[in-house]
Protein backbone atom coordinates (compact mmCIF):
# COMPACT_ATOMS: atom_id res chain seq x y z
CA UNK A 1 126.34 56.76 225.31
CA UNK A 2 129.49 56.01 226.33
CA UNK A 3 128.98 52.15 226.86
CA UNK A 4 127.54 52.37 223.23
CA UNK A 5 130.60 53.73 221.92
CA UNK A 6 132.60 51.24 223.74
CA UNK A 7 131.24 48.39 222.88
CA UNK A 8 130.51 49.07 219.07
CA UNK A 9 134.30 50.14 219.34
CA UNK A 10 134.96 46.26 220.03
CA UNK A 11 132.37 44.36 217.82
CA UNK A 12 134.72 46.43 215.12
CA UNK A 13 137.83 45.51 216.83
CA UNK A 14 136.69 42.34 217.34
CA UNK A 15 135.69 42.12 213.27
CA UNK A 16 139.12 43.64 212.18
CA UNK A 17 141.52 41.35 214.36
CA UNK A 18 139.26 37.79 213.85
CA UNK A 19 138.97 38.77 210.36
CA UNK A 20 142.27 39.66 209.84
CA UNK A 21 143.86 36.28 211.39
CA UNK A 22 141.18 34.40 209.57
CA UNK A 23 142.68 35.87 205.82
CA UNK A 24 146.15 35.23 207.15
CA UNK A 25 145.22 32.18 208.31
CA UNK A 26 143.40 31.46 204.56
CA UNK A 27 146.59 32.91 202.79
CA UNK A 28 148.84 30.12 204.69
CA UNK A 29 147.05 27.26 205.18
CA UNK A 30 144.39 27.22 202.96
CA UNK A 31 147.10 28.19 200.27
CA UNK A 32 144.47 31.15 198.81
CA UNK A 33 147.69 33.60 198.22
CA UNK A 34 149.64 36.38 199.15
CA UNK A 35 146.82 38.92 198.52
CA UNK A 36 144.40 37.38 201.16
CA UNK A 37 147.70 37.12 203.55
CA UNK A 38 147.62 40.93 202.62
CA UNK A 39 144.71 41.90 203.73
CA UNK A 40 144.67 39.83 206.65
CA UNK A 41 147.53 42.03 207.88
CA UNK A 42 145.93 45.75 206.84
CA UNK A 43 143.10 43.97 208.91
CA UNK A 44 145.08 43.56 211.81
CA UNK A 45 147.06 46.70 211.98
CA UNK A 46 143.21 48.43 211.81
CA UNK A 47 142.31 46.15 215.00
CA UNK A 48 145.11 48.39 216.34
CA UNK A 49 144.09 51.56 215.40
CA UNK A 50 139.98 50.89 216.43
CA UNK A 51 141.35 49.56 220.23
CA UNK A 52 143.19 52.95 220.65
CA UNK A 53 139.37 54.56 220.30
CA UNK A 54 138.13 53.20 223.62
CA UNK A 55 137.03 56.04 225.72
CA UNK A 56 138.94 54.28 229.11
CA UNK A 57 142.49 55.10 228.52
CA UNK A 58 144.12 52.27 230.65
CA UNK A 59 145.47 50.23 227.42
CA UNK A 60 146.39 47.58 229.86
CA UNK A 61 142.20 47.15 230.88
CA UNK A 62 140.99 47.84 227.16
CA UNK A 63 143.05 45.28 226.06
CA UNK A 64 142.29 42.78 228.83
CA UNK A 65 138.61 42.94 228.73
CA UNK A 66 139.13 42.73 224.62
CA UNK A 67 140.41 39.31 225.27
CA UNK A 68 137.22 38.06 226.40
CA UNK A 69 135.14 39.84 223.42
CA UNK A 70 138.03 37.98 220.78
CA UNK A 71 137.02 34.61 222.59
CA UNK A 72 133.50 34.93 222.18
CA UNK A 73 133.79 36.70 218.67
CA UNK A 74 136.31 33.79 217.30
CA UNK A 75 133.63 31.11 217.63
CA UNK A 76 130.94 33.51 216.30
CA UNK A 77 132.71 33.84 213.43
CA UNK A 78 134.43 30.03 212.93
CA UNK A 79 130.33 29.09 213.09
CA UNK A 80 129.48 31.73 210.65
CA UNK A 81 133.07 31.37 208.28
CA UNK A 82 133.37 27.61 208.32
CA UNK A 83 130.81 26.15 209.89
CA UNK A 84 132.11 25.23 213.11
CA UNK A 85 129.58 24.36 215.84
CA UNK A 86 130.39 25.30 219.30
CA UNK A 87 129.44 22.88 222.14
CA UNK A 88 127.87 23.74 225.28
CA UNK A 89 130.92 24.36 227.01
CA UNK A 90 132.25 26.92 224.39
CA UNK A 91 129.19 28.56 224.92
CA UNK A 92 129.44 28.64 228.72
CA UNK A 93 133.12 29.62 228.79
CA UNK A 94 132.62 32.57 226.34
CA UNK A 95 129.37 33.79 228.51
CA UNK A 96 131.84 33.49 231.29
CA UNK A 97 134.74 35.82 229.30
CA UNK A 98 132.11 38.27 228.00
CA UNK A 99 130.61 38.66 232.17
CA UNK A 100 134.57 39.29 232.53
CA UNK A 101 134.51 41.69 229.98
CA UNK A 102 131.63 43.99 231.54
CA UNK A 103 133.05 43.39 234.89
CA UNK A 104 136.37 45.15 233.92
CA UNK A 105 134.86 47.95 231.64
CA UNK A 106 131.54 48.86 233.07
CA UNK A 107 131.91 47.87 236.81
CA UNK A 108 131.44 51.28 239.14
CA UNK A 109 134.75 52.63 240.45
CA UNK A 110 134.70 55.31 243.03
């Protein structure tokens, strides 16, 4: 149950801190407003608040292993948000960060 937890606790991360960049990102460059630069930054500061929920409590390995679920999640959600299309390589390197991922969560240590 605990793995559950964990990793729900970084698809929502994951949502909050892509999401959030992506408004900010909208606000500023896709000149949308101050409101969508607002939310992108309540966004972000809950990223910060869902991270502190992960049941390890070595920040420095949470936050390290959340790297690789950002680099997968970011292209997940530029091909669902605006229609980017990864290439094979994208797709190899973020299988390789999300192996990363379980190998500093979920690996045995004695």
């Amino acid at each position: 149950m605990t793995i559950a937890r964990s990793l729900l606790l970084f698809a929502l991360a994951a949502v909050a801190e892509i999401g959030g960049a992506w408004l900010v990102w909208q606000g500023v460059r896709e000149q949308r407003g101050l409101l969508w630069i607002a939310a992108g930054v309540v966004a972000l500061g809950a990223y910060g608040f869902v991270a502190a929920f992960q049941p390890d409590p070595n920040f420095g390995r949470v936050l390290a292993a959340y790297g690789g679920v950002f680099i997968a999640g970011s292209l997940l959600w530029g091909t669902l948000a605006d229609g980017f299309r990864p290439d094979r390589w994208d797709l190899i390197g973020a299988g390789v960060c999300l192996a990363g991922v379980v190998l500093i969560m979920y690996a045995p240590r004695g």
